[in-house]
C-alpha atoms as a PDB file:
ATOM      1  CA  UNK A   1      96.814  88.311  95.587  1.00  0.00           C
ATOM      2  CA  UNK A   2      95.111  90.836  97.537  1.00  0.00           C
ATOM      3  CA  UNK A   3      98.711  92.559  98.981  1.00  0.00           C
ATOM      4  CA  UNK A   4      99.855  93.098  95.733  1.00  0.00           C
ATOM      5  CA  UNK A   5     100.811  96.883  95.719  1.00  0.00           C
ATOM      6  CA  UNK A   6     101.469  98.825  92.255  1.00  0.00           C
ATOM      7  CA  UNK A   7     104.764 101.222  92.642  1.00  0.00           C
ATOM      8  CA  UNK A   8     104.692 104.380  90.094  1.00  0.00           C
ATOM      9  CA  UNK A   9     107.363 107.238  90.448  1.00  0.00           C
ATOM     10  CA  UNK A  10     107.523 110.060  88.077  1.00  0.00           C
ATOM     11  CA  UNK A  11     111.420 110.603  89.507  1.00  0.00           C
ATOM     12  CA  UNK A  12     111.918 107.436  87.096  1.00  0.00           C
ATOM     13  CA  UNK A  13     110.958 106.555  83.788  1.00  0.00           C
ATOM     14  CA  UNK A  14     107.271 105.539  82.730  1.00  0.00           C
ATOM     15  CA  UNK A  15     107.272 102.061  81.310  1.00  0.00           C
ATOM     16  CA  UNK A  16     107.646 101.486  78.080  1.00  0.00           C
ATOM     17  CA  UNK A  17     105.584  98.575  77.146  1.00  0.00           C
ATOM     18  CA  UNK A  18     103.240  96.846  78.602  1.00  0.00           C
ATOM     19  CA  UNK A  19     104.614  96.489  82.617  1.00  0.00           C
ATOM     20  CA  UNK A  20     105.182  98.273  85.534  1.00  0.00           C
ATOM     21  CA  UNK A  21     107.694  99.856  87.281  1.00  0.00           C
ATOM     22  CA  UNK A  22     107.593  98.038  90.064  1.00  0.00           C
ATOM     23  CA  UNK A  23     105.086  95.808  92.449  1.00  0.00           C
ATOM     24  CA  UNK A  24     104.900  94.972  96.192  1.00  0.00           C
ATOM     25  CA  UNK A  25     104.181  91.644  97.010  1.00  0.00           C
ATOM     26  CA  UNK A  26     104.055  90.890 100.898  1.00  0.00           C
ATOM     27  CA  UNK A  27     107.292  92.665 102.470  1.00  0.00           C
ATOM     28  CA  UNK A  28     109.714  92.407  98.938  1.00  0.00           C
ATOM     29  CA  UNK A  29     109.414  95.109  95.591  1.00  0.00           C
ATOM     30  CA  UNK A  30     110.209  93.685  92.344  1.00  0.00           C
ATOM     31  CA  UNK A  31     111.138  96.324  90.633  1.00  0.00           C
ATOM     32  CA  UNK A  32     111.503  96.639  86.524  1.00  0.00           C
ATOM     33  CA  UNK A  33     114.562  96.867  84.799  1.00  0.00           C
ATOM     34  CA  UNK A  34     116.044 100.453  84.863  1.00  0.00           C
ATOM     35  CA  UNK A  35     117.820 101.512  81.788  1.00  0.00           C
ATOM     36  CA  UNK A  36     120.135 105.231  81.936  1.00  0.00           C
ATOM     37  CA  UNK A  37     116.156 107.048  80.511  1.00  0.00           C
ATOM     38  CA  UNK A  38     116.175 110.510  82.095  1.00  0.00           C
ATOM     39  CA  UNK A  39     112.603 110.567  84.176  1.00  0.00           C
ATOM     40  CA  UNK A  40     111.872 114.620  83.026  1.00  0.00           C
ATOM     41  CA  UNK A  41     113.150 114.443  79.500  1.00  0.00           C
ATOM     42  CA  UNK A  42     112.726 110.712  78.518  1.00  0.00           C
ATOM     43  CA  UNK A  43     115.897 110.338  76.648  1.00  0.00           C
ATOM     44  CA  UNK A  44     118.782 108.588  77.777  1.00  0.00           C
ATOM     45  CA  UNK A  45     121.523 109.696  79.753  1.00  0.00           C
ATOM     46  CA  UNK A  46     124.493 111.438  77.374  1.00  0.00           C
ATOM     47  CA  UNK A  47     128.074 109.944  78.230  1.00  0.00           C
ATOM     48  CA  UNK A  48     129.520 106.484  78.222  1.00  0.00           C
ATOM     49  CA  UNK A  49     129.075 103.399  80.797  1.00  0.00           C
ATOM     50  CA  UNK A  50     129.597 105.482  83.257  1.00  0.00           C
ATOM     51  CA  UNK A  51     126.928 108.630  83.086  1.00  0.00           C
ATOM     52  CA  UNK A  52     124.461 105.799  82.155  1.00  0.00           C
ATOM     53  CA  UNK A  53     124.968 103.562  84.930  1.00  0.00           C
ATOM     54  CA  UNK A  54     124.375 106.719  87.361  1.00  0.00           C
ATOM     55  CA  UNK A  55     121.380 107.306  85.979  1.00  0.00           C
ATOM     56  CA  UNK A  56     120.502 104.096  85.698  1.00  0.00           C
ATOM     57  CA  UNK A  57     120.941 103.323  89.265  1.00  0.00           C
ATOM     58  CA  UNK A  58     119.672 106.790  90.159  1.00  0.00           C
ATOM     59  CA  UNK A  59     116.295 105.561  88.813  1.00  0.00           C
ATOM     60  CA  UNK A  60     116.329 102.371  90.943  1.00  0.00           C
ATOM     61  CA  UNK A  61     116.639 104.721  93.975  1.00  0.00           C
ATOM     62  CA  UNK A  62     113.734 106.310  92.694  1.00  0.00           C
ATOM     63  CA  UNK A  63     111.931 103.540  92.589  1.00  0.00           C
ATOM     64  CA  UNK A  64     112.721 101.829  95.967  1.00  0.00           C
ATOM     65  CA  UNK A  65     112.586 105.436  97.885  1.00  0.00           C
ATOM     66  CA  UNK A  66     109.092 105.199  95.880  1.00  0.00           C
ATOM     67  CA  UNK A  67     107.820 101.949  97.817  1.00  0.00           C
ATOM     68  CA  UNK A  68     108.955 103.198 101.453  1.00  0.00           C
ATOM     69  CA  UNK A  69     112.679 101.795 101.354  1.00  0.00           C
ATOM     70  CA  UNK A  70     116.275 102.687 100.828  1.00  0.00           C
ATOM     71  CA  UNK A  71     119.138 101.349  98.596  1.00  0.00           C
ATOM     72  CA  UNK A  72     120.689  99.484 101.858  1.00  0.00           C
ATOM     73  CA  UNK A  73     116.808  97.167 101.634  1.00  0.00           C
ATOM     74  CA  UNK A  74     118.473  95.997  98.265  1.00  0.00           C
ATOM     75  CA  UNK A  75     118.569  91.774  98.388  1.00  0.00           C
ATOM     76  CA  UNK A  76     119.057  91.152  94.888  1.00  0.00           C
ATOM     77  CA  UNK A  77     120.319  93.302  91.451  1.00  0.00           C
ATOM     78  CA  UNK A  78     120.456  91.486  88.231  1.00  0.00           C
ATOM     79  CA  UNK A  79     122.421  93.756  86.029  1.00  0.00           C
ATOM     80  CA  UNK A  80     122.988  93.872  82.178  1.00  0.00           C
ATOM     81  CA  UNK A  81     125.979  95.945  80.635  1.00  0.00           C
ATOM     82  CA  UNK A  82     125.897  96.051  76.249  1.00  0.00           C
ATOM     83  CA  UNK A  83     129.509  95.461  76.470  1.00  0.00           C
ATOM     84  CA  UNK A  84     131.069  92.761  79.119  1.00  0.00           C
ATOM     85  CA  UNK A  85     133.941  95.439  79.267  1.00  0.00           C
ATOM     86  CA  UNK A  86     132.014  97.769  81.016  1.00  0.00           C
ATOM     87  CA  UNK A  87     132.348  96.036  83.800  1.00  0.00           C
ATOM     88  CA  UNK A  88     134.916  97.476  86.161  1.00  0.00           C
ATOM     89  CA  UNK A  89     133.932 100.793  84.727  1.00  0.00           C
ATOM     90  CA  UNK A  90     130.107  99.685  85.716  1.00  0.00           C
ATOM     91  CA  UNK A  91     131.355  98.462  89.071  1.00  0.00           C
ATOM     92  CA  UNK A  92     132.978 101.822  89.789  1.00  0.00           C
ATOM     93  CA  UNK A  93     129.516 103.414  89.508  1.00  0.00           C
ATOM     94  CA  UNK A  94     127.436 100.777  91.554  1.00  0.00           C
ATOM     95  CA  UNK A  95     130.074 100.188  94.517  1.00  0.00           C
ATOM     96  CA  UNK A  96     128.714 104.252  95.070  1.00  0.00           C
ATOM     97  CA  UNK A  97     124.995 103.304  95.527  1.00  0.00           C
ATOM     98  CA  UNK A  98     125.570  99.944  97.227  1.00  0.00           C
ATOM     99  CA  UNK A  99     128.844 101.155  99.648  1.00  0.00           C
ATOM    100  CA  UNK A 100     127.887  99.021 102.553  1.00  0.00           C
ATOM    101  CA  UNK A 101     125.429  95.779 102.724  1.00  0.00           C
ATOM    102  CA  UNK A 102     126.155  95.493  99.270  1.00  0.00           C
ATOM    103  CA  UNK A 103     123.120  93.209  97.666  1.00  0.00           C
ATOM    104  CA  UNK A 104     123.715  89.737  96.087  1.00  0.00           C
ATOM    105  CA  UNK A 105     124.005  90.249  92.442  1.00  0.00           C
ATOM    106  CA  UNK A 106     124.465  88.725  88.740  1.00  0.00           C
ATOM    107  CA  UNK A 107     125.778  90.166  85.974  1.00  0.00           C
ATOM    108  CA  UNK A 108     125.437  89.646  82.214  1.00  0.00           C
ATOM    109  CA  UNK A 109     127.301  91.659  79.524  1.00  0.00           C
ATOM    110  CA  UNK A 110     126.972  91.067  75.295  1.00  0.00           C
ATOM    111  CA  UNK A 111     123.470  91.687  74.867  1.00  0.00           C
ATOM    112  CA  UNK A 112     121.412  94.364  73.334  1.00  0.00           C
ATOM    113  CA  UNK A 113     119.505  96.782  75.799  1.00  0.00           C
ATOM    114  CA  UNK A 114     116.184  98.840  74.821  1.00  0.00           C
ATOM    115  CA  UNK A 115     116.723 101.951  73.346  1.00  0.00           C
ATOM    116  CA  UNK A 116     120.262 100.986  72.921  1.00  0.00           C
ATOM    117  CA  UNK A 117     121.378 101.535  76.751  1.00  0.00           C
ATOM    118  CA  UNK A 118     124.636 100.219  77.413  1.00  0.00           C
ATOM    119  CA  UNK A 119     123.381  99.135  80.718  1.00  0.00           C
ATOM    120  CA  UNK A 120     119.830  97.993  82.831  1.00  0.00           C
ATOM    121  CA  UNK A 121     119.644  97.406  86.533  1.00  0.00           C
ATOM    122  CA  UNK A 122     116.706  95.985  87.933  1.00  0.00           C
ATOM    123  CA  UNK A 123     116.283  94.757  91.796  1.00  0.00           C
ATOM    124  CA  UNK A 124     114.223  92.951  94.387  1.00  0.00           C
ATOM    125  CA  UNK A 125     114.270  94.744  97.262  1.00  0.00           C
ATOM    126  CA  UNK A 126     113.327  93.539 101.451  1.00  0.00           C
ATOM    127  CA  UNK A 127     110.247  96.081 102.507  1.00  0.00           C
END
């Protein structure tokens, strides 16, 4: 796969295990899950579902502005909330990033998150 394109931001958070934050292949980005991990500190966002989800979707910005696109390029967000009731609360949050040409999207809620988020966002975006 020779147009296979590595994307690394420091205005989002390093990986933490053993992936990426992101790769082009042909015109899409497949970008990592982003949990609420401030990019200059490393520790997650303080607050509730809301103050995570900003900064959670503030680092998916990052990352897409980091490959040459914007948040309207968005195709596809598979989102994960720690507690299904989150979700209007969540959707408050997102409906700001994704105001018009909103993105297809899925959303699971009950699991456990890394570093005990109580949200993730990750995205395949059109280049």
């Amino acid at each position: 796969m020779s147009d296979v394109k590595i994307i690394s931001t420091k205005n989002a958070p390093a990986a933490i295990g053993p992936y990426v934050q992101g790769k082009v292949v042909g015109s899409f980005l497949f970008a990592s899950g982003q949990i609420p991990l401030v990019p200059e500190t490393g520790l997650m966002a303080e607050g509730g579902i809301e103050e995570q989800a900003f900064q959670a979707l503030t680092n998916v910005k990052a990352l897409v502005e980091a490959a040459g696109a914007d948040m309207s390029k968005v195709v596809k967000t598979t989102c994960f909330l720690k507690d299904i009731n989150d979700f209007a609360a969540f959707n408050g949050v997102y409906a700001k990033f994704f105001n018009e040409n909103a993105p297809a999207r899925s959303c699971v809620g009950g699991i456990d998150l890394p570093k005990g988020a109580l949200c993730e966002v990750e995205v395949i975006v059109a280049l």
